[in-house]
Protein backbone atom coordinates (compact mmCIF):
# COMPACT_ATOMS: atom_id res chain seq x y z
CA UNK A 1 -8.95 15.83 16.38
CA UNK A 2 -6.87 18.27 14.65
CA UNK A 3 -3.50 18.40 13.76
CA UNK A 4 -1.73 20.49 17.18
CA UNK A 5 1.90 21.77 16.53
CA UNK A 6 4.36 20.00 18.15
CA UNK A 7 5.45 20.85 21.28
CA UNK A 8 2.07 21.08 22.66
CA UNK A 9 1.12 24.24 23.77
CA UNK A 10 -0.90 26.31 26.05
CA UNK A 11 -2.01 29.63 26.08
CA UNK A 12 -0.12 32.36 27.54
CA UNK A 13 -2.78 33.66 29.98
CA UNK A 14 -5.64 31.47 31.62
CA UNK A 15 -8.17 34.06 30.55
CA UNK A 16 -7.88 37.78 28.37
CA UNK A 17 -7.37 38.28 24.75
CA UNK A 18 -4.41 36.18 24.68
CA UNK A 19 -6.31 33.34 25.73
CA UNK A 20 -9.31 34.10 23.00
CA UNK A 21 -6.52 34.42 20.38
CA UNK A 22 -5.08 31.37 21.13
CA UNK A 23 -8.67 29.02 20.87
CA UNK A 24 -9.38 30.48 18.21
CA UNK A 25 -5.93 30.28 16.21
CA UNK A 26 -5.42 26.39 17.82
CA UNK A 27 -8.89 24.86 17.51
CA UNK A 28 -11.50 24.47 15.33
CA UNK A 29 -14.48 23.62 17.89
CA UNK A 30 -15.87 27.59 17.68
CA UNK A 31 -17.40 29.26 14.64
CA UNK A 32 -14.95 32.08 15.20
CA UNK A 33 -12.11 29.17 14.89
CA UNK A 34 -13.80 27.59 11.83
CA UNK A 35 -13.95 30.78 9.59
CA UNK A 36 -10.72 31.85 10.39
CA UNK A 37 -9.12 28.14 9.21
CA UNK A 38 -11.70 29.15 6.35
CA UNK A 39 -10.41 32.77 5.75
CA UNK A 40 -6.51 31.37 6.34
CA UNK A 41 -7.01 28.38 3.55
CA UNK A 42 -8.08 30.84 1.21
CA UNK A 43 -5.11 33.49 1.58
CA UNK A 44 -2.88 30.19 2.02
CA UNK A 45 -4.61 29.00 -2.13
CA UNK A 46 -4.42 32.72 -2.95
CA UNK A 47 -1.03 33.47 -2.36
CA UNK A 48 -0.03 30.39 -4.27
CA UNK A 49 -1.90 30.82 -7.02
CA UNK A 50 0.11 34.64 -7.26
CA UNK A 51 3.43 33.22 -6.63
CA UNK A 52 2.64 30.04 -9.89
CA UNK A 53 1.22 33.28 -11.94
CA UNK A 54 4.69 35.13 -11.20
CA UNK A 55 6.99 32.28 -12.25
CA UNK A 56 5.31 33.03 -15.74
CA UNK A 57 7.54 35.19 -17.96
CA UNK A 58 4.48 37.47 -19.50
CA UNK A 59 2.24 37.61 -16.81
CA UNK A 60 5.28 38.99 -14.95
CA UNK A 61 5.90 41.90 -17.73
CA UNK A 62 2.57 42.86 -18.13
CA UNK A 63 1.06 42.54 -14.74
CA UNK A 64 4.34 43.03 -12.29
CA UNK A 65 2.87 45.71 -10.41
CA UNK A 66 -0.69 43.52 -9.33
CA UNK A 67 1.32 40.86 -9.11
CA UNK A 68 3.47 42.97 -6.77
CA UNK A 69 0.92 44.54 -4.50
CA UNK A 70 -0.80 40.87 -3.64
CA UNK A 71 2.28 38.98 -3.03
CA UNK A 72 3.59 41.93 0.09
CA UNK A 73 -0.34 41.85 0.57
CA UNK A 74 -0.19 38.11 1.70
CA UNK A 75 2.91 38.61 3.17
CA UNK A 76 1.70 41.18 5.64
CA UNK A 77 -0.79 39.02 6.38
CA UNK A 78 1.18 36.22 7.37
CA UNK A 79 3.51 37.96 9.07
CA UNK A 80 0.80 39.16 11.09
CA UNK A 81 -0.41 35.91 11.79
CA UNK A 82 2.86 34.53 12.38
CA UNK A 83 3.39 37.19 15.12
CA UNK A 84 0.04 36.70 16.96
CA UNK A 85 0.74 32.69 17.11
CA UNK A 86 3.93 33.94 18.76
CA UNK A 87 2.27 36.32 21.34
CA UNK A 88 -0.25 33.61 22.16
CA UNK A 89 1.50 30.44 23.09
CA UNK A 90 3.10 30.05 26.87
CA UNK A 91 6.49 29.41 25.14
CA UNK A 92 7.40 31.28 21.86
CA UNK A 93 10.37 29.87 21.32
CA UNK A 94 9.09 26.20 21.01
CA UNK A 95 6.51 26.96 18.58
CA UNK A 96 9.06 28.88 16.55
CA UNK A 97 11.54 25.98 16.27
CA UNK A 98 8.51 23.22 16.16
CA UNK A 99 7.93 21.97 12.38
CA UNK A 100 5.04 24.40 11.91
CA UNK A 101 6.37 27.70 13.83
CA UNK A 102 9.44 27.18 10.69
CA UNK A 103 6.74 26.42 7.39
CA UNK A 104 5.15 29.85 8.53
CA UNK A 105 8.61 31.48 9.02
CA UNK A 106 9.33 29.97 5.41
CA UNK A 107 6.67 31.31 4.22
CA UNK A 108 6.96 35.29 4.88
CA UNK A 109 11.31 35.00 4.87
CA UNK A 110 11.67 35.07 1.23
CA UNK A 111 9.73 38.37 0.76
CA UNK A 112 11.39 39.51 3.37
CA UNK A 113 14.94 38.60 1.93
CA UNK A 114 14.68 38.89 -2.14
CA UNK A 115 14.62 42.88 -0.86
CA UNK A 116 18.04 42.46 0.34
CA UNK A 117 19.20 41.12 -2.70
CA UNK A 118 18.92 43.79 -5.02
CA UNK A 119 20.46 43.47 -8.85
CA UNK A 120 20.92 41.39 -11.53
CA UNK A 121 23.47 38.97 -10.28
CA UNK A 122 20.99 37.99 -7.78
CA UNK A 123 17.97 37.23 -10.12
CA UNK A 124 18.45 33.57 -9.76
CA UNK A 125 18.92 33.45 -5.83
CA UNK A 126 15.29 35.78 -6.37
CA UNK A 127 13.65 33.27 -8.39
CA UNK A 128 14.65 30.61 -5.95
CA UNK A 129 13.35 33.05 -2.78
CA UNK A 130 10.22 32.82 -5.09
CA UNK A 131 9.59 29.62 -5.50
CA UNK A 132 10.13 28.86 -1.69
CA UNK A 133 7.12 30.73 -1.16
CA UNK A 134 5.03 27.66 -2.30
CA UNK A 135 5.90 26.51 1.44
CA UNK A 136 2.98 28.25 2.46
CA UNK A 137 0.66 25.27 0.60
CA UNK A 138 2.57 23.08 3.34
CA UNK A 139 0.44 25.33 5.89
CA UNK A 140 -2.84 23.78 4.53
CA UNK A 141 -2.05 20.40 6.23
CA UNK A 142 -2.52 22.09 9.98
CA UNK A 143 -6.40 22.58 8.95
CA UNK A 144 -6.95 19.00 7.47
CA UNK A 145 -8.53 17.03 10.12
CA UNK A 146 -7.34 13.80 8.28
CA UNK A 147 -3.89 14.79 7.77
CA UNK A 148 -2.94 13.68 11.68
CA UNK A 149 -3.80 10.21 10.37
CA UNK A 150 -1.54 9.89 7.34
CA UNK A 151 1.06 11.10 9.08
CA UNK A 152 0.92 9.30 11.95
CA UNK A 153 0.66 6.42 10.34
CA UNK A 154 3.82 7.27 8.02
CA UNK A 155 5.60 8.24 11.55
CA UNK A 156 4.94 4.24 12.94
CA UNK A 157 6.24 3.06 9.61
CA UNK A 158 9.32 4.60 9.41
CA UNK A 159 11.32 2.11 10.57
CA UNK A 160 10.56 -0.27 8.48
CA UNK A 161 10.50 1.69 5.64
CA UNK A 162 14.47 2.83 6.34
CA UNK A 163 14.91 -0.91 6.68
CA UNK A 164 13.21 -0.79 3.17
CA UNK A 165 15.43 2.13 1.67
CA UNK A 166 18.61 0.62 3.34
CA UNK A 167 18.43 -2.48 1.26
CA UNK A 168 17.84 -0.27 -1.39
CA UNK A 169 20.82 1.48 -1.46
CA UNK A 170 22.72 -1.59 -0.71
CA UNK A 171 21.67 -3.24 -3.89
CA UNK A 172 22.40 0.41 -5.73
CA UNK A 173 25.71 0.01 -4.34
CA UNK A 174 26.43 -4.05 -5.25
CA UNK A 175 24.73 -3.63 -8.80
CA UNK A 176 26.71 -0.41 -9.39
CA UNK A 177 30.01 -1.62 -8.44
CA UNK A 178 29.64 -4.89 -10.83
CA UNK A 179 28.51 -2.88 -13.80
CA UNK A 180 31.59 -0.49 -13.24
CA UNK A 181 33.56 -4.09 -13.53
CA UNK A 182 31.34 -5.39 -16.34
CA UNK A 183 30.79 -2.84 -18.58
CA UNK A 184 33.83 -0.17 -17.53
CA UNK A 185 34.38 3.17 -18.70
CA UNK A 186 33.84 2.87 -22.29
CA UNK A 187 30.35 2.06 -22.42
CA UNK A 188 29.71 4.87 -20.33
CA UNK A 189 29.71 3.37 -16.87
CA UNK A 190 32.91 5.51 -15.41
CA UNK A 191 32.47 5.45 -11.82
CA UNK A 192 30.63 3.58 -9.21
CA UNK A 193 28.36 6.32 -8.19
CA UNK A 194 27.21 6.35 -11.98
CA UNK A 195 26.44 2.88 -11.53
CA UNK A 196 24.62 2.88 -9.03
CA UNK A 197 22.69 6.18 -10.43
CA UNK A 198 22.18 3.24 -13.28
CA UNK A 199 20.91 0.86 -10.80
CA UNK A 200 18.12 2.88 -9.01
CA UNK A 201 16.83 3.64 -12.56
CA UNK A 202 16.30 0.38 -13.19
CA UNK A 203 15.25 -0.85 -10.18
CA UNK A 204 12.44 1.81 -10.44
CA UNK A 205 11.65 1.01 -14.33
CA UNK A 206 11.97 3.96 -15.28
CA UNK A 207 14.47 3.45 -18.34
CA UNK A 208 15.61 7.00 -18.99
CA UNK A 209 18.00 5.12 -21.87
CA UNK A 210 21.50 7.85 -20.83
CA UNK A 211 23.36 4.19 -19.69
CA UNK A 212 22.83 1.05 -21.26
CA UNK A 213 24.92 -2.15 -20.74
CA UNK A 214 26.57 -3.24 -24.23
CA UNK A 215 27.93 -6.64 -22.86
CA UNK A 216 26.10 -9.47 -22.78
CA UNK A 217 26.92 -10.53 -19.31
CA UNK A 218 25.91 -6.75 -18.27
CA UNK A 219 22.23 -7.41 -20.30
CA UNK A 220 21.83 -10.36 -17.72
CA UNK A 221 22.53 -8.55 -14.54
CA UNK A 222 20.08 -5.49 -15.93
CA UNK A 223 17.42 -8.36 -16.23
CA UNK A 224 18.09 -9.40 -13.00
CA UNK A 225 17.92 -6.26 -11.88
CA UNK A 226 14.73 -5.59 -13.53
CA UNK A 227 13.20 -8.21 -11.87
CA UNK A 228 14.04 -7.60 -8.24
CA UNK A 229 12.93 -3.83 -9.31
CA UNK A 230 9.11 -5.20 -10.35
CA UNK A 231 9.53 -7.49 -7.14
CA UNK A 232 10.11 -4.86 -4.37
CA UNK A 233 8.66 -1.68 -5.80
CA UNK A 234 5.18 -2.31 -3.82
CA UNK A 235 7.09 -2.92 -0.77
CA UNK A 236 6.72 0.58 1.08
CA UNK A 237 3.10 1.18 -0.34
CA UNK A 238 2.34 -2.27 1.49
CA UNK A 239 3.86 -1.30 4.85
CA UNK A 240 2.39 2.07 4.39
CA UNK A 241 -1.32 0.95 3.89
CA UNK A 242 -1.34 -1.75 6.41
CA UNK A 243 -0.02 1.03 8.95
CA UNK A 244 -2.88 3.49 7.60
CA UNK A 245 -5.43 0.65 7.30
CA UNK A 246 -4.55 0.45 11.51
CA UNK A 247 -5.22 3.38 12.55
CA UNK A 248 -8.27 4.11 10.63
CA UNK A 249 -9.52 0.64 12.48
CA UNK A 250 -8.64 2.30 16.03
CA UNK A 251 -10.33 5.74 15.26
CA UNK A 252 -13.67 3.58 14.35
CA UNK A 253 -13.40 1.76 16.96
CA UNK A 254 -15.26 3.29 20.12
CA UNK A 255 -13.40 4.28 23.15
CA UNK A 256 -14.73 1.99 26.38
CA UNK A 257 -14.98 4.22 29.47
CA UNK A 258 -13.73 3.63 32.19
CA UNK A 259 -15.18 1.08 35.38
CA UNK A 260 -15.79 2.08 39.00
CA UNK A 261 -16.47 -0.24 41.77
CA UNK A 262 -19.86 -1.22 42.94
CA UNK A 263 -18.66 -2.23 46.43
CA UNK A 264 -16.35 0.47 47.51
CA UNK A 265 -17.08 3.35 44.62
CA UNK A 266 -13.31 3.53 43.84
CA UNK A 267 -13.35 5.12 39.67
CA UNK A 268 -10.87 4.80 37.07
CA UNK A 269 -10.64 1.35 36.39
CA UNK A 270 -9.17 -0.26 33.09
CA UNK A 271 -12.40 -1.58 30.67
CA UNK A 272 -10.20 -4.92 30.75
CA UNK A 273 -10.04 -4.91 35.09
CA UNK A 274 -12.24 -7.65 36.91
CA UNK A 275 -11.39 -6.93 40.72
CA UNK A 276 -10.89 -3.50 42.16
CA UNK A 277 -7.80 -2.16 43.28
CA UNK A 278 -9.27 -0.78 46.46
CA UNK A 279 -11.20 -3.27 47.58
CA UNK A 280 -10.37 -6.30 46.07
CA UNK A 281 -14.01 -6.77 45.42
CA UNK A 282 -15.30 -8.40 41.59
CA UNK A 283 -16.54 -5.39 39.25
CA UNK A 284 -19.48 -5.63 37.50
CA UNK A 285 -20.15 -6.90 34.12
CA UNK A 286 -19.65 -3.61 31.59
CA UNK A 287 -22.26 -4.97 29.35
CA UNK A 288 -24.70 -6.06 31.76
């Protein structure tokens, strides 16, 4: 089933264009609804292509004015379809504020605002506007049936995996504070924060070599350290896939319908039930 913006959402008429617009924009079961995910994906890939072939210095010199036309091309676009998914939906102001009503404001705002920002002492605060347009790839993931999966299964993890990044930080915190004792100031270790900056380095093996203990005692606690780091760094991918490997078990798995009573022809029943709740008589055998 696809990915829905949350709040769910209903069209703003039972019947009428709005109503057409909004099957068509929301779902995927129609050929209409199909080609335009199709025709959407591609702008969505096009537009970011434009935006990586802008960040280039030369392209940019000799090709500003293409570059130019495409990128308020795609925006017009977009802002077009970010106004018809307003004019569709019951409630306009949900879908605005829900997590996919803001990627598709994020998407057509920095056009939008880099021509407010006019001059030179802006340029960076431009190039930033710029690069925010690459929100739009995070538009793809409303058209990838599988996508509803990962993330729900990311969603039922994530308390376990803030358990995870709490201890985390914790041991950040207790290494960091006893290399700041250990090695001190002079070995480059000035403040607790850059020890613990040291420790989640290590932890992640990543070794960039800016801060390395000198003392012998701190080359024992960055072994330690190193150690723990190896011994918890599959942690999160475990709780992740077992999570993932779930819920790809319960889409397999085929939905039982539900029973109705033989006796008394009361519906509804749980698969699981064995008496009805009507007549108290014994249902029948599903697989009989």
């Amino acid at each position: 089933m696809r990915l829905v913006p949350n709040p769910r959402l209903d069209p703003a008429a039972p019947d009428g264009w709005r109503a057409r617009w909004f099957h068509i924009i929301f779902h995927h079961d129609t050929p209409p609804a199909r080609n335009f995910d199709l025709w959407l994906m591609l702008a969505i890939v096009a537009s970011v292509i434009v935006v990586m072939l802008d960040s280039d210095p030369w392209l940019h010199v000799d090709h500003a004015r293409i570059l130019y036309v495409f990128e308020w091309g795609f925006t017009a676009l977009f802002t077009v379809e970010y106004a018809v998914r307003l004019l569709v939906v019951r409630q306009p102001l949900r879908y605005a504020f829900s997590l996919w009503g803001l990627i598709d404001l994020l998407s057509i705002l920095p056009t939008y605002a880099s021509l407010l920002l006019p001059g030179s002492q802006a340029l960076l605060v431009v190039r930033i506007l710029r690069v925010l347009r690459l929100f739009r790839v995070l538009k793809l993931t409303q058209y990838v049936e599988e996508s509803g999966v990962l993330l729900g299964a990311l969603w039922r993890s994530r308390r376990k995996i803030f358990l995870f990044i709490s201890l985390l930080l914790t041991i950040a915190v207790v290494f960091g504070a006893l290399m700041f004792v250990v090695e001190g100031p002079e070995h480059g270790f000035a403040t607790i924060p850059t020890g613990m900056y040291w420790a989640i380095t290590t932890m992640a093996t990543v070794g960039y070599g800016d801060l390395v203990p000198q003392t012998p005692v701190g080359r024992l606690v960055a072994s330690a350290l190193v150690l723990i780091g190896y011994s918890i760094i599959a942690v999160p991918t475990g709780i992740y896939t077992a999570e993932l490997a779930g819920s790809l078990r319960d889409t397999r798995r085929e939905p039982r319908k539900p029973r109705s009573c033989r006796h008394c022809g009361l519906e509804g029943h749980s698969p699981d039930s064995i008496f009805c709740r009507g007549c108290g008589g014994r249902l029948s055998d599903p697989d009989a």
